[in-house]
Protein backbone atom coordinates (compact mmCIF):
# COMPACT_ATOMS: atom_id res chain seq x y z
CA UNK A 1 -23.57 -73.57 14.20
CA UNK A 2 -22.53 -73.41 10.76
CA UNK A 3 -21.03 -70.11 10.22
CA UNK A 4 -23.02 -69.14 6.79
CA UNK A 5 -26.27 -70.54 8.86
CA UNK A 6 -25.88 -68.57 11.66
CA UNK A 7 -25.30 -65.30 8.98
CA UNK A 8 -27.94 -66.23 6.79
CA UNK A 9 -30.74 -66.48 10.31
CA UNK A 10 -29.16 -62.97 11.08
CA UNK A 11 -29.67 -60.84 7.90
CA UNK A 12 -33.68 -61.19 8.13
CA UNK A 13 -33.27 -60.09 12.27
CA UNK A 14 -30.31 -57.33 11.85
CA UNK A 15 -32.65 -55.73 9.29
CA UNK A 16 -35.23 -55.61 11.73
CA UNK A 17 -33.06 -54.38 15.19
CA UNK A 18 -29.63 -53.08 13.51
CA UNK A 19 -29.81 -49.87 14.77
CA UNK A 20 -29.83 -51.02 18.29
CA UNK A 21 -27.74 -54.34 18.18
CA UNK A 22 -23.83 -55.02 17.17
CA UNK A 23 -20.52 -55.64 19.50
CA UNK A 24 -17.33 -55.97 17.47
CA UNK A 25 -14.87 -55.94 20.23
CA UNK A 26 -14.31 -58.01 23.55
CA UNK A 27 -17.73 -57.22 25.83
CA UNK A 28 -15.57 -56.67 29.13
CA UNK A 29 -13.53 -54.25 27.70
CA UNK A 30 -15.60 -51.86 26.55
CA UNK A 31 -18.95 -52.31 29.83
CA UNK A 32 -17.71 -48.47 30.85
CA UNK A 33 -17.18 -46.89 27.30
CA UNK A 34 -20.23 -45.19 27.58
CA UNK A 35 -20.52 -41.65 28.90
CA UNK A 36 -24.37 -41.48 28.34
CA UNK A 37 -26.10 -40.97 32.10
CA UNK A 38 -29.78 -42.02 33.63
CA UNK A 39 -30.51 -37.95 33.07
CA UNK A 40 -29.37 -38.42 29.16
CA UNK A 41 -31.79 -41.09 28.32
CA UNK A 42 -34.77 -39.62 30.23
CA UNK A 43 -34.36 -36.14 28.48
CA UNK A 44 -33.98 -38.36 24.82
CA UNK A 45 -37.39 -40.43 25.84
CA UNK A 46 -39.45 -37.70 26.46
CA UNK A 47 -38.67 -35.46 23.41
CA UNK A 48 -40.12 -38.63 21.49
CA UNK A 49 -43.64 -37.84 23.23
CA UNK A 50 -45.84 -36.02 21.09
CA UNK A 51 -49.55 -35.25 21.54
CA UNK A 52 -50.33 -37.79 18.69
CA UNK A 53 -49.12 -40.49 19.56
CA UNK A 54 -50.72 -41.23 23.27
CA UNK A 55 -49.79 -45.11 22.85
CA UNK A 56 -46.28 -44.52 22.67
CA UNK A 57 -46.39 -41.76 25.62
CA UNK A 58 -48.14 -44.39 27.89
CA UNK A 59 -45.15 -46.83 26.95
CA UNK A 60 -42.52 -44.33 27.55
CA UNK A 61 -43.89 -43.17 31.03
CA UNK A 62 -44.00 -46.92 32.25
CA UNK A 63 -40.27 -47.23 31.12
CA UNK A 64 -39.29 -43.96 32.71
CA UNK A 65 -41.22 -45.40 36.30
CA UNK A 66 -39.72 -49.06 35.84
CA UNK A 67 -36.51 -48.60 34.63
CA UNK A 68 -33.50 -49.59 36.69
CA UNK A 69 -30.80 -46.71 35.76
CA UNK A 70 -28.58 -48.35 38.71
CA UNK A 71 -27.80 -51.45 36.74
CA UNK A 72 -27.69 -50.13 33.56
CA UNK A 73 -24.53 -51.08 31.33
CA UNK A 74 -22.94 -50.48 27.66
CA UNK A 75 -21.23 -52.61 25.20
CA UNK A 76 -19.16 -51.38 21.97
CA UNK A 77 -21.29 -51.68 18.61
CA UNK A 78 -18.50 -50.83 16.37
CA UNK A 79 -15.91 -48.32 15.87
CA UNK A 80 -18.64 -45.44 15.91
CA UNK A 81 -21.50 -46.82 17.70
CA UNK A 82 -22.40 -48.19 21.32
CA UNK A 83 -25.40 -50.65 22.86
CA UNK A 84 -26.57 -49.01 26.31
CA UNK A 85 -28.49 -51.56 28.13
CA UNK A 86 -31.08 -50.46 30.76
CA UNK A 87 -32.91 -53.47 32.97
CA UNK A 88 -36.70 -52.71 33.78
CA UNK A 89 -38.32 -53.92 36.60
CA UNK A 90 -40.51 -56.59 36.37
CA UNK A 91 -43.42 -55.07 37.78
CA UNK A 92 -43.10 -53.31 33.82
CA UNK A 93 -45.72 -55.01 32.17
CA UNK A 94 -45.66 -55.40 27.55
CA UNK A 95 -49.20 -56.16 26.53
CA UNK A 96 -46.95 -59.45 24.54
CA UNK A 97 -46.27 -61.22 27.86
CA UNK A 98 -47.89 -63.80 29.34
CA UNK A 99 -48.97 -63.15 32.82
CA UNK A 100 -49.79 -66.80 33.69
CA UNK A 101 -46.31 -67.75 33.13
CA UNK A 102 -43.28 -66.45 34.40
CA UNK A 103 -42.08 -63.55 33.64
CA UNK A 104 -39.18 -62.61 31.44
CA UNK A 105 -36.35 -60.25 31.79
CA UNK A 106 -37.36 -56.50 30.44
CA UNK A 107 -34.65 -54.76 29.17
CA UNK A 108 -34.41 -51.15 27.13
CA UNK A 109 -31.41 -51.14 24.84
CA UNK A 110 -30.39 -48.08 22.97
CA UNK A 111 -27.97 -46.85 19.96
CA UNK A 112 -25.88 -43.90 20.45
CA UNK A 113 -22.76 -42.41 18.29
CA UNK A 114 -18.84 -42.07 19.06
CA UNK A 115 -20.30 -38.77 20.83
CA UNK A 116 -22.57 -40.19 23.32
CA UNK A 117 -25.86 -38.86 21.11
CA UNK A 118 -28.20 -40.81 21.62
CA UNK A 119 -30.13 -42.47 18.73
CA UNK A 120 -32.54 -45.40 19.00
CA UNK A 121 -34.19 -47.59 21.05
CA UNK A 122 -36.03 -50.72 21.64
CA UNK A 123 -37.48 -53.28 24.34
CA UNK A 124 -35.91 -56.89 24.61
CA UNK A 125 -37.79 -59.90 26.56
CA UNK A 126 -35.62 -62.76 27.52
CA UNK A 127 -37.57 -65.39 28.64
CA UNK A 128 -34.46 -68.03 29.43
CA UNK A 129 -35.23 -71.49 29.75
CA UNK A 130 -33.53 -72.04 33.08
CA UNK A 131 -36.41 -70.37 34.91
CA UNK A 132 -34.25 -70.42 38.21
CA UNK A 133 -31.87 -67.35 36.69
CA UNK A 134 -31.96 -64.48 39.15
CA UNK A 135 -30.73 -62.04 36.57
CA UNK A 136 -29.37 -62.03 33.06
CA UNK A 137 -25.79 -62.79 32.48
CA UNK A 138 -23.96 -59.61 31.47
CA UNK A 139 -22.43 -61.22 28.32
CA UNK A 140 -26.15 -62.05 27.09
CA UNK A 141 -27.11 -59.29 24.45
CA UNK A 142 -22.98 -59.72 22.97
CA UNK A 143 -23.60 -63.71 22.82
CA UNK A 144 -27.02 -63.87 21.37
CA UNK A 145 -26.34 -61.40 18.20
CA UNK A 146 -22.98 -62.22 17.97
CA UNK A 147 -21.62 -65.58 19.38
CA UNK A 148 -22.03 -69.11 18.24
CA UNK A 149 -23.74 -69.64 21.43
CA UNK A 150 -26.48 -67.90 23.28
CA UNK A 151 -28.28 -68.67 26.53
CA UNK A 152 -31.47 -71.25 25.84
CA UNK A 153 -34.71 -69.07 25.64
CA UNK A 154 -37.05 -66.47 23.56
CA UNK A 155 -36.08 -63.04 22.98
CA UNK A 156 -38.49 -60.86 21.84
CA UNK A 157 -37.88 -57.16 20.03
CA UNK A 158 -40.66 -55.24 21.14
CA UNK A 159 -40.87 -51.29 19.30
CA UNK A 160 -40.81 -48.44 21.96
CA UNK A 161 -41.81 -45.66 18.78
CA UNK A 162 -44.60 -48.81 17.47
CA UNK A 163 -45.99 -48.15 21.38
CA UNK A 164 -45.12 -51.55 22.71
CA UNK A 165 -45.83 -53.16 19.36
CA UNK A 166 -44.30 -57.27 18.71
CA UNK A 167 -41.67 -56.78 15.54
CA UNK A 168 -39.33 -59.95 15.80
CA UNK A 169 -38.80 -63.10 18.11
CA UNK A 170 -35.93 -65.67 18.35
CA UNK A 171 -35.65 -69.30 20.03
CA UNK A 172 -32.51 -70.32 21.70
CA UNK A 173 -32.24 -74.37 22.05
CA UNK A 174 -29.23 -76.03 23.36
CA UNK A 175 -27.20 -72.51 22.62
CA UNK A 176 -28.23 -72.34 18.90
CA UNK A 177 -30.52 -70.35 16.88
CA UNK A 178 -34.04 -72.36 16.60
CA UNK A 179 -36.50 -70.73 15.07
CA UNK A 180 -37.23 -66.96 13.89
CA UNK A 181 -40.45 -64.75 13.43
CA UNK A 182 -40.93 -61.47 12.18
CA UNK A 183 -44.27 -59.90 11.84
CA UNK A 184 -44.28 -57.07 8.83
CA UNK A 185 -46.41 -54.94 7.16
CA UNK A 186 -47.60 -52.56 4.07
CA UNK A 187 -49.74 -49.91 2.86
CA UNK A 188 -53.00 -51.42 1.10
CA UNK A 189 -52.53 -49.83 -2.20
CA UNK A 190 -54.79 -46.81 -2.84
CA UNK A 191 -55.50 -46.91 0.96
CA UNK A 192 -54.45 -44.08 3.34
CA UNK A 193 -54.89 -45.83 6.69
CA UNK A 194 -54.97 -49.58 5.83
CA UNK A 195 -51.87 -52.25 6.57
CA UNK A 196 -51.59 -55.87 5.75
CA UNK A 197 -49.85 -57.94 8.01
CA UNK A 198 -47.96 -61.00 7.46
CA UNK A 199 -46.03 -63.24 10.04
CA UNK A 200 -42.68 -64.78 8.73
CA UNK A 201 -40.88 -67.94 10.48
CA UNK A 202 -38.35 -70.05 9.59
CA UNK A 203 -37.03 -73.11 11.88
CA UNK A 204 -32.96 -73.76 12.38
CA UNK A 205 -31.33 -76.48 12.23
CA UNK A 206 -27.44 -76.87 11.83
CA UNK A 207 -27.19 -77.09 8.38
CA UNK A 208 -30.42 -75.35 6.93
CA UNK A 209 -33.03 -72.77 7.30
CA UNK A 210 -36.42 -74.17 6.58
CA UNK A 211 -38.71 -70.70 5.26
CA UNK A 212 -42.59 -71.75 6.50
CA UNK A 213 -45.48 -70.67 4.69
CA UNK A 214 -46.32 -67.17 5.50
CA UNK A 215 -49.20 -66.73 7.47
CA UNK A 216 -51.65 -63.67 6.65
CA UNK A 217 -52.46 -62.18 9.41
CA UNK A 218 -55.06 -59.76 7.44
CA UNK A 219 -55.66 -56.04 7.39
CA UNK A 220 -55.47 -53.45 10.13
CA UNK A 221 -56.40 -49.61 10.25
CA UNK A 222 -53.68 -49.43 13.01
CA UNK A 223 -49.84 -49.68 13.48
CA UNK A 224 -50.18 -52.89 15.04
CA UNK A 225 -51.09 -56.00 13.07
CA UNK A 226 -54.99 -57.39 14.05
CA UNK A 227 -55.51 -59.92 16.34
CA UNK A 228 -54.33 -63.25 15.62
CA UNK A 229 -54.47 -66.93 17.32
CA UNK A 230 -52.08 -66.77 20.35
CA UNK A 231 -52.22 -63.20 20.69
CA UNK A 232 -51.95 -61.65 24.27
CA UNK A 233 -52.96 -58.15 23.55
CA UNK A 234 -56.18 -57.50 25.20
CA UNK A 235 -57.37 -54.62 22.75
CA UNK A 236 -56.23 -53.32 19.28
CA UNK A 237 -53.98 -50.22 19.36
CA UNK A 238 -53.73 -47.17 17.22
CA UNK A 239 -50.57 -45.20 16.98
């Protein structure tokens, strides 16, 4: 892919997952950099419980039951920062995934500083094309964000603090970038409680980005946008 392309795609998405994405160095050098242990990251997830936000709780306590501490592995972000990985089983069910179709990789990935503090986290599903995989190559997370080729598929960027809401989603075809959504919103002006959502895409090729109209996805009194054509969530949810 053309270099500038494959920058241009990535400005809109780093925006969006930056705090939880970035290898600068070789990926097999730096898999045991990390210090951070299974007890570290269960202590960090529940001190982001809080009595008001019961969506988010329900999200973190299925993450704490599913997640697979065993496998978990880190990368090197940059100089200062690391990329912990943590594989969920896939009994761990997103309201965003299909369960008619098969089911893609769950993984937690998490920030944390030259000092092993821990800082942010999010929820990746890789569906990969080649259904057959078994499990997810370890080099997936370095060549997606970073690599002129990624493995075939959708990755979706689910919010763990948005309590399992959809905030970005990337196609993989033939190793290159295809085609980009983000779903944002904003305060209604003079409003204290109501959002307006909009959906963004724009389709890759090798030598262009092609911006689509944005689609309105209308108003919300939640943290989540409303529901919208395609949409697997079964209920609206308020955060």
């Amino acid at each position: 892919m053309n270099r500038y392309i494959k920058k241009s795609i990535l400005i809109p998405l780093l925006i969006i997952i930056a705090p939880v994405i970035g290898i600068s160095q070789s990926f097999k050098k730096t898999v045991l950099f990390s210090q951070i242990k299974k007890e570290n990251i269960i202590q960090w997830l529940k001190e982001k419980k809080s009595p008001n936000t019961p969506v988010r709780n329900n999200m973190i306590k299925a993450i704490l039951e599913n997640a697979l501490f065993e496998k978990m592995y880190a990368g090197q972000k940059n100089s200062s920062t690391k990329m912990i990985i943590v594989p969920l089983k896939k009994s761990y069910f997103s309201q965003h995934i299909n369960k008619n179709e098969p089911l893609p990789f769950q993984n937690m990935i998490l920030e944390s500083d030259k000092n092993d503090n821990l800082g942010y986290a999010n929820i990746m599903l890789v569906k990969p094309l080649n259904g057959s995989l078994k499990e997810l190559p370890k080099n997936t997370f370095h060549n997606f964000f970073y690599q002129d080729e990624a493995l075939d598929g959708t990755y979706t960027l689910i919010s763990i603090t948005g309590g399992d809401q959809k905030v970005a989603e990337m196609q993989i075809k033939d190793g290159q970038r295809a085609q980009y959504k983000g779903w944002r919103s904003k305060k209604v002006k003079d409003s204290t409680n109501t959002y307006q959502w909009e959906l963004f895409t724009d389709i890759i090729t090798k030598d262009s980005i092609i911006h689509l109209p944005t689609q309105n996805l209308g108003k919300s009194k939640t943290t989540s946008p409303p529901m919208f054509k395609g949409d697997l969530r079964s209920k609206l949810t308020d955060e």
